[in-house]
N, C-alpha and C. Protein backbone atom coordinates (compact mmCIF):
# COMPACT_ATOMS: atom_id res chain seq x y z
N UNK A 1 0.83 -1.21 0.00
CA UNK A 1 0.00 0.00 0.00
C UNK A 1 0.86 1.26 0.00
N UNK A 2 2.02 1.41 0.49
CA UNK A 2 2.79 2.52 0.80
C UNK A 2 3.60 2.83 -0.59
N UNK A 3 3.90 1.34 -1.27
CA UNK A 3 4.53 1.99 -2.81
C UNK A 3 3.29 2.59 -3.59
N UNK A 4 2.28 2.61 -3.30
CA UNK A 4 1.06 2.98 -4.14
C UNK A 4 1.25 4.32 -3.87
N UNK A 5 0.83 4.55 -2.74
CA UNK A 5 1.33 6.16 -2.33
C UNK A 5 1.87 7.12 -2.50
N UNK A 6 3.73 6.52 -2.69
CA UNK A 6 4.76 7.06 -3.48
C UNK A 6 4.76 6.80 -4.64
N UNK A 7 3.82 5.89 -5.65
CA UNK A 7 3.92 6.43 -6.76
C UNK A 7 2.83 6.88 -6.99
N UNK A 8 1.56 7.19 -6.41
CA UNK A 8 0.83 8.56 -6.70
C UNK A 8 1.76 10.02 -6.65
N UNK A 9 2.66 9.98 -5.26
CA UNK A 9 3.33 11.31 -5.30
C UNK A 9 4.81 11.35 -6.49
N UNK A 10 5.02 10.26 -6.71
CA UNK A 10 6.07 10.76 -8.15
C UNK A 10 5.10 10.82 -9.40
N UNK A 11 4.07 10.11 -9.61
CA UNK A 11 3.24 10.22 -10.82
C UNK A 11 2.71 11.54 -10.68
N UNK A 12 2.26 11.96 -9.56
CA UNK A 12 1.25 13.18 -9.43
C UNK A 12 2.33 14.52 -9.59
N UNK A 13 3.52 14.45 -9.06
CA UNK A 13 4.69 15.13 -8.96
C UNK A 13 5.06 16.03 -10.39
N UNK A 14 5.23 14.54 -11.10
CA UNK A 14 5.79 14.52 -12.99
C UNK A 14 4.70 15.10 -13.37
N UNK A 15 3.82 14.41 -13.16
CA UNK A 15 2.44 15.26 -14.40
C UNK A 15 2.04 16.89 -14.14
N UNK A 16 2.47 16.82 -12.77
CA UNK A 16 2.29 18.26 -12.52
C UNK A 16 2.97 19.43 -13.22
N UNK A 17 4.70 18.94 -13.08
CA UNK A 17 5.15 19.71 -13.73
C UNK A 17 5.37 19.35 -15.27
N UNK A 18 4.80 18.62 -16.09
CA UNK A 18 4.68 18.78 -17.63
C UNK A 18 3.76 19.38 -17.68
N UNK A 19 2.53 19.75 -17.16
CA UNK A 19 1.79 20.37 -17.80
C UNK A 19 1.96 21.92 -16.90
N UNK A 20 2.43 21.92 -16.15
CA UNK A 20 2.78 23.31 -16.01
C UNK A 20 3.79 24.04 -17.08
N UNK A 21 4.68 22.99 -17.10
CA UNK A 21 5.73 24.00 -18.57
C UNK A 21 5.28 23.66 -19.60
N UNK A 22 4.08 23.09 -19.90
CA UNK A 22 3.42 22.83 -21.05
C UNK A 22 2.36 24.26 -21.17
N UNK A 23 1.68 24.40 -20.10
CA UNK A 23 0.94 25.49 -19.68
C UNK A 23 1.87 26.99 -19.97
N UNK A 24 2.92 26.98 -19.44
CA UNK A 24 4.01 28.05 -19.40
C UNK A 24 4.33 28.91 -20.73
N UNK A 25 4.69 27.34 -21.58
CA UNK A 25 5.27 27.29 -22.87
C UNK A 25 3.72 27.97 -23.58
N UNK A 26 2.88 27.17 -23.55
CA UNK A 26 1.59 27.65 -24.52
C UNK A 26 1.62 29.56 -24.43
N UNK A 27 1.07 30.03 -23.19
CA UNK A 27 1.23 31.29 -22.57
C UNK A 27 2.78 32.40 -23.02
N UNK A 28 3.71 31.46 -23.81
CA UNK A 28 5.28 32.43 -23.27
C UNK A 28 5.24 33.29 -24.72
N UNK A 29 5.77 34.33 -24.71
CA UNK A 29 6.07 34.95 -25.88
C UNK A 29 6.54 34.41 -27.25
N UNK A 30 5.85 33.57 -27.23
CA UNK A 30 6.16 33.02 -28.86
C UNK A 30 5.81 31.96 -29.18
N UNK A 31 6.20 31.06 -30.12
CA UNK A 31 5.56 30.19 -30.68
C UNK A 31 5.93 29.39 -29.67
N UNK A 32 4.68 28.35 -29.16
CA UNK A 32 5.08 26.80 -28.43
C UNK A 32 6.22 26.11 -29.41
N UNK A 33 6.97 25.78 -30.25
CA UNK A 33 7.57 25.36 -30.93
C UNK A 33 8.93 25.92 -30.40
N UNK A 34 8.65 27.50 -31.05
CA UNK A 34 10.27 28.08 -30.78
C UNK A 34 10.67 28.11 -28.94
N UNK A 35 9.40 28.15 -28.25
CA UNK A 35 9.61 28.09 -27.00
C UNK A 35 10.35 26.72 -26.34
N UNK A 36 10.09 25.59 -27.12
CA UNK A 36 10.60 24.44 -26.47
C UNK A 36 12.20 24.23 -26.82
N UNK A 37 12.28 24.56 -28.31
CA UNK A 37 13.74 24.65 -28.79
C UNK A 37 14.44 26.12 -28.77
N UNK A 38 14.11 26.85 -28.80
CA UNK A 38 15.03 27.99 -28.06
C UNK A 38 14.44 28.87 -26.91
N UNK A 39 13.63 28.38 -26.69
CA UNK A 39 14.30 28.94 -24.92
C UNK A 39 14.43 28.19 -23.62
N UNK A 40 14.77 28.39 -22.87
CA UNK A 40 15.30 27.46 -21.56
C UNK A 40 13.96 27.53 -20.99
N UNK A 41 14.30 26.07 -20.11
CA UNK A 41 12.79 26.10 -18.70
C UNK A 41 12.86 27.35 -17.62
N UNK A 42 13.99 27.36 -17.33
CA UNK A 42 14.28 28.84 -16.65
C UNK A 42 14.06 30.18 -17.13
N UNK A 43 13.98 29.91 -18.34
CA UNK A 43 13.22 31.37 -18.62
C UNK A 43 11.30 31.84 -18.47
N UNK A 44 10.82 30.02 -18.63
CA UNK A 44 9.65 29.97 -18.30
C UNK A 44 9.38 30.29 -16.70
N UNK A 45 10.46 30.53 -16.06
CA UNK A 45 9.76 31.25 -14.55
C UNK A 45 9.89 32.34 -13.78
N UNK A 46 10.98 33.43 -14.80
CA UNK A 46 11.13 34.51 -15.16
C UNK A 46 9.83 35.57 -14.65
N UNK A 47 9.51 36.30 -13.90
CA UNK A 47 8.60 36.89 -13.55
C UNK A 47 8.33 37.95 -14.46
N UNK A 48 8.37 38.26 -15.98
CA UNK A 48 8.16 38.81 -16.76
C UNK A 48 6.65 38.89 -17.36
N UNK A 49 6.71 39.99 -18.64
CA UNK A 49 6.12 39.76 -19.80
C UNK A 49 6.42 38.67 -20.35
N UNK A 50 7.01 38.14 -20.80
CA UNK A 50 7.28 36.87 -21.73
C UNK A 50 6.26 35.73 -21.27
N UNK A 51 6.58 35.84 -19.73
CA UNK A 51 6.08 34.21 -19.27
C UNK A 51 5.10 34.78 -17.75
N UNK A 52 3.80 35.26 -18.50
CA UNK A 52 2.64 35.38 -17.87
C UNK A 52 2.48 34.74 -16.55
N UNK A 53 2.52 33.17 -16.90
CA UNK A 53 2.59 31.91 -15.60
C UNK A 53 3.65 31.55 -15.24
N UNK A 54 4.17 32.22 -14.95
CA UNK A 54 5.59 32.22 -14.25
C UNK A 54 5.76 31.35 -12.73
N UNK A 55 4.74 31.73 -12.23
CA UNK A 55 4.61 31.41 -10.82
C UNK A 55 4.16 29.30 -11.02
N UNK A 56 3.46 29.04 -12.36
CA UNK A 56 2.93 27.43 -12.30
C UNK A 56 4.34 26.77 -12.69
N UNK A 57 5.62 27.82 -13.15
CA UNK A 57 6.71 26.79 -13.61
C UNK A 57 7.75 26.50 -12.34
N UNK A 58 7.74 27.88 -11.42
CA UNK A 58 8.21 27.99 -10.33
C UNK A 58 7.48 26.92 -8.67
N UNK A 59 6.48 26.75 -9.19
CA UNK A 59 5.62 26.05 -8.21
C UNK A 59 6.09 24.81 -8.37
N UNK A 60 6.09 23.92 -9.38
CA UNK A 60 6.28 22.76 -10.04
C UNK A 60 7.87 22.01 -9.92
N UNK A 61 8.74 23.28 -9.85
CA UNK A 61 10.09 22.89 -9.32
C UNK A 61 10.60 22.73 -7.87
N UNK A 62 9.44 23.74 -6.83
CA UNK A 62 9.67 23.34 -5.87
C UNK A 62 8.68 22.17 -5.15
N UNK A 63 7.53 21.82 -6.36
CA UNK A 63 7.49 20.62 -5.90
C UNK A 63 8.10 19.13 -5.97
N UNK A 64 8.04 18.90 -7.32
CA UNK A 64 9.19 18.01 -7.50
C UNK A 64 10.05 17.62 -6.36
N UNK A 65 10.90 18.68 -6.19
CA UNK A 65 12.36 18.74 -5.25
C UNK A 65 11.51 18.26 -4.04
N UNK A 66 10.47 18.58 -3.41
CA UNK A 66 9.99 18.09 -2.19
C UNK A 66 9.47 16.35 -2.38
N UNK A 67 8.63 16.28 -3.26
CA UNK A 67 7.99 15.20 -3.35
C UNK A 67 9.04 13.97 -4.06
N UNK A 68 10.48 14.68 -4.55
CA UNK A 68 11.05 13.49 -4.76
C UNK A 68 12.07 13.16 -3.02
N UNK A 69 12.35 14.13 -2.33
CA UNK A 69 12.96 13.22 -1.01
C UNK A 69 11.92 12.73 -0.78
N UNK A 70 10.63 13.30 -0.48
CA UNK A 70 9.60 12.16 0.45
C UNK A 70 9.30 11.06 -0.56
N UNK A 71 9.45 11.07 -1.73
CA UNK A 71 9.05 9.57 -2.13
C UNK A 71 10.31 8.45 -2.26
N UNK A 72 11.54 9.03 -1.97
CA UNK A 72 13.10 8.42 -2.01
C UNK A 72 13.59 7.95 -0.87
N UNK A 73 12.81 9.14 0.38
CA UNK A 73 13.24 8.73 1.55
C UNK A 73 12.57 7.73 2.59
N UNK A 74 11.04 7.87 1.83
CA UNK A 74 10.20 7.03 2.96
C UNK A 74 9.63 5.71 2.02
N UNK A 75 10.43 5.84 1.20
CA UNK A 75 9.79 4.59 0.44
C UNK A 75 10.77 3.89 -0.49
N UNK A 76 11.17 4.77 -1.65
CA UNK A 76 12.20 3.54 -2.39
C UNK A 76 13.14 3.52 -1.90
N UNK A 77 13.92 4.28 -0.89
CA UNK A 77 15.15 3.91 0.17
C UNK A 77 15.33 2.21 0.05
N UNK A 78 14.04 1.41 0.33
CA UNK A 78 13.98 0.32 0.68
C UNK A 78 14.64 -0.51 -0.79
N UNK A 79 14.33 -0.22 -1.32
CA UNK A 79 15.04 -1.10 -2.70
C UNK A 79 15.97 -0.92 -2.99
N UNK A 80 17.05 0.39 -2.27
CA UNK A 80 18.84 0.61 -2.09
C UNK A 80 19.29 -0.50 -1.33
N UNK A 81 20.30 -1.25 -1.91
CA UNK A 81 20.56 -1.89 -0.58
C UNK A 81 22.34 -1.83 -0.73
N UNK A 82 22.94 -1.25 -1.44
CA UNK A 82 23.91 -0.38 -1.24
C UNK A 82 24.18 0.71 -1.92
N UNK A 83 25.05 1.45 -1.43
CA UNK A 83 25.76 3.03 -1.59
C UNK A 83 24.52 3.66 -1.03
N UNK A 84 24.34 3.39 -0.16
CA UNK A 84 23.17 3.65 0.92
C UNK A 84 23.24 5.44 1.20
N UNK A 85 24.29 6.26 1.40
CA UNK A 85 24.63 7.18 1.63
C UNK A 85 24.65 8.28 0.88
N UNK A 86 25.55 7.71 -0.73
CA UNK A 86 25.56 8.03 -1.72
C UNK A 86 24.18 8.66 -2.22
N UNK A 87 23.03 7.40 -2.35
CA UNK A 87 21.60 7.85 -2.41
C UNK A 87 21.09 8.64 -1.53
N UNK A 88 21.10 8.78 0.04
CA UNK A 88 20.59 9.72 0.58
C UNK A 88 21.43 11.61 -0.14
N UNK A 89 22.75 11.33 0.33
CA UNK A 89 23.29 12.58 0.01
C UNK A 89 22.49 13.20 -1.40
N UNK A 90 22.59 12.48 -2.56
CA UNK A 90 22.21 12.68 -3.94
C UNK A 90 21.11 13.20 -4.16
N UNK A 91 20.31 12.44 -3.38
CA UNK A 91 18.35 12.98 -3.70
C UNK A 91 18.59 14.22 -2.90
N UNK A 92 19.11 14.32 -1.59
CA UNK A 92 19.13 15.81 -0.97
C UNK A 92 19.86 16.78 -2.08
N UNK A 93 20.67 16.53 -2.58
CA UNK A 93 21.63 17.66 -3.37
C UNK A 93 20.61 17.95 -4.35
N UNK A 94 19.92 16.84 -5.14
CA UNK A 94 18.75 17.10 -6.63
C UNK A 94 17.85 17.76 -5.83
N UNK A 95 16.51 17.46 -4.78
CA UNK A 95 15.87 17.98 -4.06
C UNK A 95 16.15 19.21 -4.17
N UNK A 96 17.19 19.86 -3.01
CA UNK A 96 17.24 21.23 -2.73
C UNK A 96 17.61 21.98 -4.23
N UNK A 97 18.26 21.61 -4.93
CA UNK A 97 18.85 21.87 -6.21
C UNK A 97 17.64 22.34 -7.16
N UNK A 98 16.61 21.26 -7.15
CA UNK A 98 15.33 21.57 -7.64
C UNK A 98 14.48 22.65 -7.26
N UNK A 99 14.56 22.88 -5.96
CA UNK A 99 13.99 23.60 -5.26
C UNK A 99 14.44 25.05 -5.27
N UNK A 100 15.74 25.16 -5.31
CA UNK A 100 16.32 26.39 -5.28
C UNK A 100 15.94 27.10 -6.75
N UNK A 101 15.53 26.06 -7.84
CA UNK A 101 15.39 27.25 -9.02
C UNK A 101 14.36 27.03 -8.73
N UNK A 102 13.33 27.42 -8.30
CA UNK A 102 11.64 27.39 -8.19
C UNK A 102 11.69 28.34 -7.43
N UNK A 103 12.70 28.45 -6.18
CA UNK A 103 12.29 29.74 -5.38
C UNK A 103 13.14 30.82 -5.66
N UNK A 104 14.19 31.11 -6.59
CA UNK A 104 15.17 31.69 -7.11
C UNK A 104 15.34 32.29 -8.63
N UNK A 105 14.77 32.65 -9.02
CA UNK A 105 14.52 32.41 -10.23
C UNK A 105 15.58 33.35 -11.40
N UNK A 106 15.79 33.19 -12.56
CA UNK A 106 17.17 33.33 -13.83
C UNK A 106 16.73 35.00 -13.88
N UNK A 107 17.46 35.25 -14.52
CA UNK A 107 17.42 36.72 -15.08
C UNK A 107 17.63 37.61 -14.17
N UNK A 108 18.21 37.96 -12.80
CA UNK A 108 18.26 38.93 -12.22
C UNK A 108 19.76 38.90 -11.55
N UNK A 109 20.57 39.60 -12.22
CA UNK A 109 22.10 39.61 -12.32
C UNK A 109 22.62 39.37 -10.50
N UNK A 110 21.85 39.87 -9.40
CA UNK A 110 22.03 40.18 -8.39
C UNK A 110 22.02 38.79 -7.32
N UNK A 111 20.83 37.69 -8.15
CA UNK A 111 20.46 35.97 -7.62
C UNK A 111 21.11 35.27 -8.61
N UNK A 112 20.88 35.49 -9.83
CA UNK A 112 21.08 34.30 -10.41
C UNK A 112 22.06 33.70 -10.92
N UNK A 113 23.24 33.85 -10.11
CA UNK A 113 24.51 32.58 -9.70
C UNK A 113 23.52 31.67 -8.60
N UNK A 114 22.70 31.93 -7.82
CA UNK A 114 22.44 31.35 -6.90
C UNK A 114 21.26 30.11 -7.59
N UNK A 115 20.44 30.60 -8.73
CA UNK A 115 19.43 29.74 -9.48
C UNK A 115 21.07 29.04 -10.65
N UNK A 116 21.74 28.94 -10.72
CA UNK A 116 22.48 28.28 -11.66
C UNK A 116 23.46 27.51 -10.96
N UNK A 117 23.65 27.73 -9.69
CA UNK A 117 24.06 26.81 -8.85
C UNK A 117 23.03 25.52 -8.64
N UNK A 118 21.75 25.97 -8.64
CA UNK A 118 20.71 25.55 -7.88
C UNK A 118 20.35 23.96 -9.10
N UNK A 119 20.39 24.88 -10.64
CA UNK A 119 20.52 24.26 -11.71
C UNK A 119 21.45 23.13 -11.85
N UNK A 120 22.71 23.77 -11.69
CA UNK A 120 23.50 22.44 -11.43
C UNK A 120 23.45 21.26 -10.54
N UNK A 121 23.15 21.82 -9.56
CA UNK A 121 22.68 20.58 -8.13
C UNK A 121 21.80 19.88 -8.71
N UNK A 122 20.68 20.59 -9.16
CA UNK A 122 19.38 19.19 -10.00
C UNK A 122 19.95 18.44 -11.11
N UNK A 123 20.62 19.41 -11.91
CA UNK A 123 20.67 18.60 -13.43
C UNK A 123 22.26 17.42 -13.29
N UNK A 124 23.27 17.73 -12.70
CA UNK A 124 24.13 16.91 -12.36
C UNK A 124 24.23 16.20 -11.44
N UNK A 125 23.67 16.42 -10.09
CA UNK A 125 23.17 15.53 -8.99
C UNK A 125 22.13 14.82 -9.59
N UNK A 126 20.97 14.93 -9.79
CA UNK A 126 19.92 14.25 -10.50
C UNK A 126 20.43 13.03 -11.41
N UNK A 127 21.39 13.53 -12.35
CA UNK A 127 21.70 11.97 -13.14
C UNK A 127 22.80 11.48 -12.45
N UNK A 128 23.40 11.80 -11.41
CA UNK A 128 24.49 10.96 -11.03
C UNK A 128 23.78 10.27 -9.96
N UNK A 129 22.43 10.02 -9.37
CA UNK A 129 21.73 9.97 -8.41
C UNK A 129 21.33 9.16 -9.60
N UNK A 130 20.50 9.02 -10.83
CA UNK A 130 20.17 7.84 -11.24
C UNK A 130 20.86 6.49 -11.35
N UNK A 131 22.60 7.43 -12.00
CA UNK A 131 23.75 6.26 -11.79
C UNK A 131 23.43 5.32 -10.58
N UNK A 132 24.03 6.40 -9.73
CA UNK A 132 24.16 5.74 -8.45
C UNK A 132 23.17 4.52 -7.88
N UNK A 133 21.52 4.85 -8.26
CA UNK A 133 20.19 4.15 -8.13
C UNK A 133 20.68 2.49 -9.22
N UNK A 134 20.87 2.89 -10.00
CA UNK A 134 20.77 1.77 -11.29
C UNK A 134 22.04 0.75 -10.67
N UNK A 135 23.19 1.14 -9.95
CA UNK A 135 24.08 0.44 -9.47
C UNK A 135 24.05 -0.17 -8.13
N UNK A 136 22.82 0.10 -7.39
CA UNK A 136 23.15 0.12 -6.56
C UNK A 136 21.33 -1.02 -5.76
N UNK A 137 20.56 -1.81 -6.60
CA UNK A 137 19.60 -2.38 -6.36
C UNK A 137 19.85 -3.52 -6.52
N UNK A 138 19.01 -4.81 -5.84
CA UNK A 138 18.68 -6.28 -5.97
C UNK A 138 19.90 -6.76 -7.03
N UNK A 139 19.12 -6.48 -7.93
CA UNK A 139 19.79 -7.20 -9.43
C UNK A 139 19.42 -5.96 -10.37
N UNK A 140 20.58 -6.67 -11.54
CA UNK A 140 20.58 -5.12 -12.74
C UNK A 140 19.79 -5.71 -13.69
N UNK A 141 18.54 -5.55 -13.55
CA UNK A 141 17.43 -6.22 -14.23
C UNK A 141 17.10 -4.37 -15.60
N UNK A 142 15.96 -5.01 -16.27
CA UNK A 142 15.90 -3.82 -17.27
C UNK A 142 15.36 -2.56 -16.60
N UNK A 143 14.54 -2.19 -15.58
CA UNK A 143 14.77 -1.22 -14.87
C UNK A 143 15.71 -0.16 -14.52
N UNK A 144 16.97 -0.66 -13.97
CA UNK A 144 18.14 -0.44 -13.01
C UNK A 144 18.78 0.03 -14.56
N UNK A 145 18.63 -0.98 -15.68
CA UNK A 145 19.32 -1.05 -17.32
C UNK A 145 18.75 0.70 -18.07
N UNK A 146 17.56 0.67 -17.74
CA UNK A 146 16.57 1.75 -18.46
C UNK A 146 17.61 3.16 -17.23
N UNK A 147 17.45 2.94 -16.06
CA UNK A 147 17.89 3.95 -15.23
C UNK A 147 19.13 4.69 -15.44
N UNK A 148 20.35 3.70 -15.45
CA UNK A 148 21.67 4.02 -15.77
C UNK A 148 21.77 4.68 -17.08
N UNK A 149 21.16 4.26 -18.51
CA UNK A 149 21.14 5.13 -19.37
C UNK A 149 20.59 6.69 -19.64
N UNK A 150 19.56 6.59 -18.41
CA UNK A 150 18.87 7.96 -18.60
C UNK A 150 19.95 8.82 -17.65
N UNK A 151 20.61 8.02 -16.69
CA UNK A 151 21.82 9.25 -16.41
C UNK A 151 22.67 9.38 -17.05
N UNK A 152 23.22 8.53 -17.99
CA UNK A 152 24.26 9.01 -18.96
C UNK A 152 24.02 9.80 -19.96
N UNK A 153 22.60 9.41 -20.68
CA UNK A 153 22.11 10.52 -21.29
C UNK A 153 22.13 11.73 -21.11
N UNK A 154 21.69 12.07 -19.39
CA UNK A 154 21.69 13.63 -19.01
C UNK A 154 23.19 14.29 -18.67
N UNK A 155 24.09 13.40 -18.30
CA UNK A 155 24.92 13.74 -18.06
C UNK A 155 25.84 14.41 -19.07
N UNK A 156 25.87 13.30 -20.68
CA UNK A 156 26.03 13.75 -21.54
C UNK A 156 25.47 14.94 -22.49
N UNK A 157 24.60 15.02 -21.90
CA UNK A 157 23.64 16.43 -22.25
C UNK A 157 24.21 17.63 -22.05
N UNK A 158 24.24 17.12 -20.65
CA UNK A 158 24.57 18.46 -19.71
C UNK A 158 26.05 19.03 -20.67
N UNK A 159 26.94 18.08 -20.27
CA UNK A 159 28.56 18.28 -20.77
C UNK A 159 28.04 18.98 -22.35
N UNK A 160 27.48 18.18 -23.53
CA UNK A 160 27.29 19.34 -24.78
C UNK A 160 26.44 20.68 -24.09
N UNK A 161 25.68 20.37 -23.66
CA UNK A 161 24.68 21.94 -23.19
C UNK A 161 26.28 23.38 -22.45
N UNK A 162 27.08 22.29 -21.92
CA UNK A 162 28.01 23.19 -21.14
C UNK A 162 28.98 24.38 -21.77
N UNK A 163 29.30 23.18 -23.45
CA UNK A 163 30.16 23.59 -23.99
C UNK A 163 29.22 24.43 -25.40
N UNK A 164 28.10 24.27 -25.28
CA UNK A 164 27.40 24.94 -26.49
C UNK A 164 26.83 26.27 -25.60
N UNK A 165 27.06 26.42 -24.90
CA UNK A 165 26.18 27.68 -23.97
C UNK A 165 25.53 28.91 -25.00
N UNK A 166 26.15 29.26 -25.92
CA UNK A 166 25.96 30.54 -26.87
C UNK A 166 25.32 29.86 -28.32
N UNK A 167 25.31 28.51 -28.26
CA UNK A 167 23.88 27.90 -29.47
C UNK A 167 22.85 27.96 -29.11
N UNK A 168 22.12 28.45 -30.41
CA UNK A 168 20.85 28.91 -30.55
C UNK A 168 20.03 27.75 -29.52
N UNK A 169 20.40 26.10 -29.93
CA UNK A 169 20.17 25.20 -29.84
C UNK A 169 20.15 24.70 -28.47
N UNK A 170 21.25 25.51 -27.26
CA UNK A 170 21.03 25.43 -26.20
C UNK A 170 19.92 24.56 -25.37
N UNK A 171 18.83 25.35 -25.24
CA UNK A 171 17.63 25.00 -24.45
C UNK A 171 17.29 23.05 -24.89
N UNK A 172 17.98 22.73 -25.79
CA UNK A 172 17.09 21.43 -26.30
C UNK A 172 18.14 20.88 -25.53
N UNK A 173 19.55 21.11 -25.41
CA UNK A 173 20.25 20.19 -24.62
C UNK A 173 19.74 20.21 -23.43
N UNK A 174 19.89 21.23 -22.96
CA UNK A 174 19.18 21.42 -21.48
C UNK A 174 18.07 21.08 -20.74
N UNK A 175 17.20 20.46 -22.22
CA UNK A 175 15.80 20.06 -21.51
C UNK A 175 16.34 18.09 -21.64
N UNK A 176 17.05 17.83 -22.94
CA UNK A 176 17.51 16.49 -22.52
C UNK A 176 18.34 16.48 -21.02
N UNK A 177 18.91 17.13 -20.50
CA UNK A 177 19.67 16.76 -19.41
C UNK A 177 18.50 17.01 -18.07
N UNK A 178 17.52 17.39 -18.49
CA UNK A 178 16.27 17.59 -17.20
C UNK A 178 15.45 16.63 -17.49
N UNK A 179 15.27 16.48 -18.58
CA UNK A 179 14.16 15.31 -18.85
C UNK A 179 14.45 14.40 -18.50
N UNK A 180 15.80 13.05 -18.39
CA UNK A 180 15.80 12.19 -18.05
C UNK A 180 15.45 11.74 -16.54
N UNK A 181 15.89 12.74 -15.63
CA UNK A 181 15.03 12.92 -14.52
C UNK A 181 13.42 12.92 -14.28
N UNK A 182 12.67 13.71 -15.06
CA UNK A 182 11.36 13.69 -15.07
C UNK A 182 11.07 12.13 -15.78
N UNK A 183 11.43 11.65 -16.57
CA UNK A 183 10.99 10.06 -17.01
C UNK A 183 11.14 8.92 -16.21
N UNK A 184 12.18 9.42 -15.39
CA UNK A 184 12.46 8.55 -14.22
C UNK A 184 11.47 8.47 -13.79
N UNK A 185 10.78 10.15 -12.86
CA UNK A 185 10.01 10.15 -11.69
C UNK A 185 8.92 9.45 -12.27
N UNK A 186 8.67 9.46 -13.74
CA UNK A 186 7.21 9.07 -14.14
C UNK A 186 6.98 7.44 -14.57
N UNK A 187 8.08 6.66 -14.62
CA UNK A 187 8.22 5.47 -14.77
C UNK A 187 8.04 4.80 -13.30
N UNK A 188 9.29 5.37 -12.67
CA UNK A 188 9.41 4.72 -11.33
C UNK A 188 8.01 5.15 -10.43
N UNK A 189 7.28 6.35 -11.04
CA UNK A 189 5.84 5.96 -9.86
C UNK A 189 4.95 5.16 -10.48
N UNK A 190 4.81 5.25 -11.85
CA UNK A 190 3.62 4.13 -12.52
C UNK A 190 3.98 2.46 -12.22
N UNK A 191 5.28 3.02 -11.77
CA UNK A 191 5.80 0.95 -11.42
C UNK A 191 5.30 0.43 -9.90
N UNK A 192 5.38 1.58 -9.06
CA UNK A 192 5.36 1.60 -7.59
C UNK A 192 3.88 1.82 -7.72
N UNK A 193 2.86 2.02 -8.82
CA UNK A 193 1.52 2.14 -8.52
C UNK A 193 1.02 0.41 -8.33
N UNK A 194 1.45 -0.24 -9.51
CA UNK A 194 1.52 -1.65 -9.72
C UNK A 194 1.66 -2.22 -7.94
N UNK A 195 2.35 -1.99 -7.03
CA UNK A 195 2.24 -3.06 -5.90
C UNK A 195 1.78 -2.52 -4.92
């Protein structure tokens, strides 16, 4: 009954925030199209003209970050059964990391080292926290198989997103190195709905 729970709160978590930056994106200064490939999620929470709903993209990040320790800590903890530490430290670093760009938000020369710090903690903690997950369960069954790739994916993301910073193209790396995280949360709760 309790994995049901936690994967209502990672299913309910994920869906929340796609359709908030789905919501964001529809609403942002320009085409839903050009919005997904050139501009960043962080600009969708920008308290501007551009991005009307600013506040549903900012809401959505600091939920996430909450609802993934409570569904990591009081529940799939149990299916770590080593680098026990590793996983606690990790989900706290993605968590607060998540959290900090939701309550911090890009564009204001005076914070936002503090939202790109915050960025990094989610988007590089986050897939090294999948690593870590995929290495570290029962057996490396296709799960644990599906997991480890979606952190290499982001990781590898991240590293081109790092070195392309001034391509147009930017934002698409950047949403591969966030997304593999969100597919996680939305796999791993529809699995935990199952028992």
């Amino acid at each position: 009954m309790k994995s049901r729970v936690v994967g209502i709160v990672f299913t309910f978590g994920i869906l929340y925030y796609l359709i908030a930056e789905l919501l964001c994106a529809i609403s942002f200064n320009d085409t839903l199209y050009n919005t997904y490939i050139f501009h960043t999620i962080s600009e969708l929470g920008i308290p501007n003209f551009n991005s009307p709903l600013f506040f549903l993209m900012n809401s959505a990040f600091i939920l996430i970050g909450i609802l993934l320790m409570i569904g990591n800590y009081s529940e799939f903890k149990n299916y770590i059964i080593k680098n026990n530490l590793l996983f606690y430290i990790f989900t706290l670093i993605t968590a607060l990391g998540v959290i900090i760009v939701g309550l911090i938000h890009a564009g204001n020369p005076l914070t936002s080292g503090y939202h790109t710090l915050g960025a990094i903690m989610a988007i590089i903690g986050g897939n090294i926290l999948l690593i870590i997950i995929s290495k570290s369960m029962e057996r490396f069954e296709n799960y644990q198989k599906f997991t480890l790739v979606l952190g290499i994916i982001g990781l590898l993301s991240f590293v081109i997103m790092f070195f392309n910073m001034r391509s147009i193209y930017m934002p698409v790396f950047e949403r591969c190195s966030v997304y593999t995280l969100i597919l996680w949360n939305l796999v791993t709760g529809l699995n935990m709905l199952k028992y």
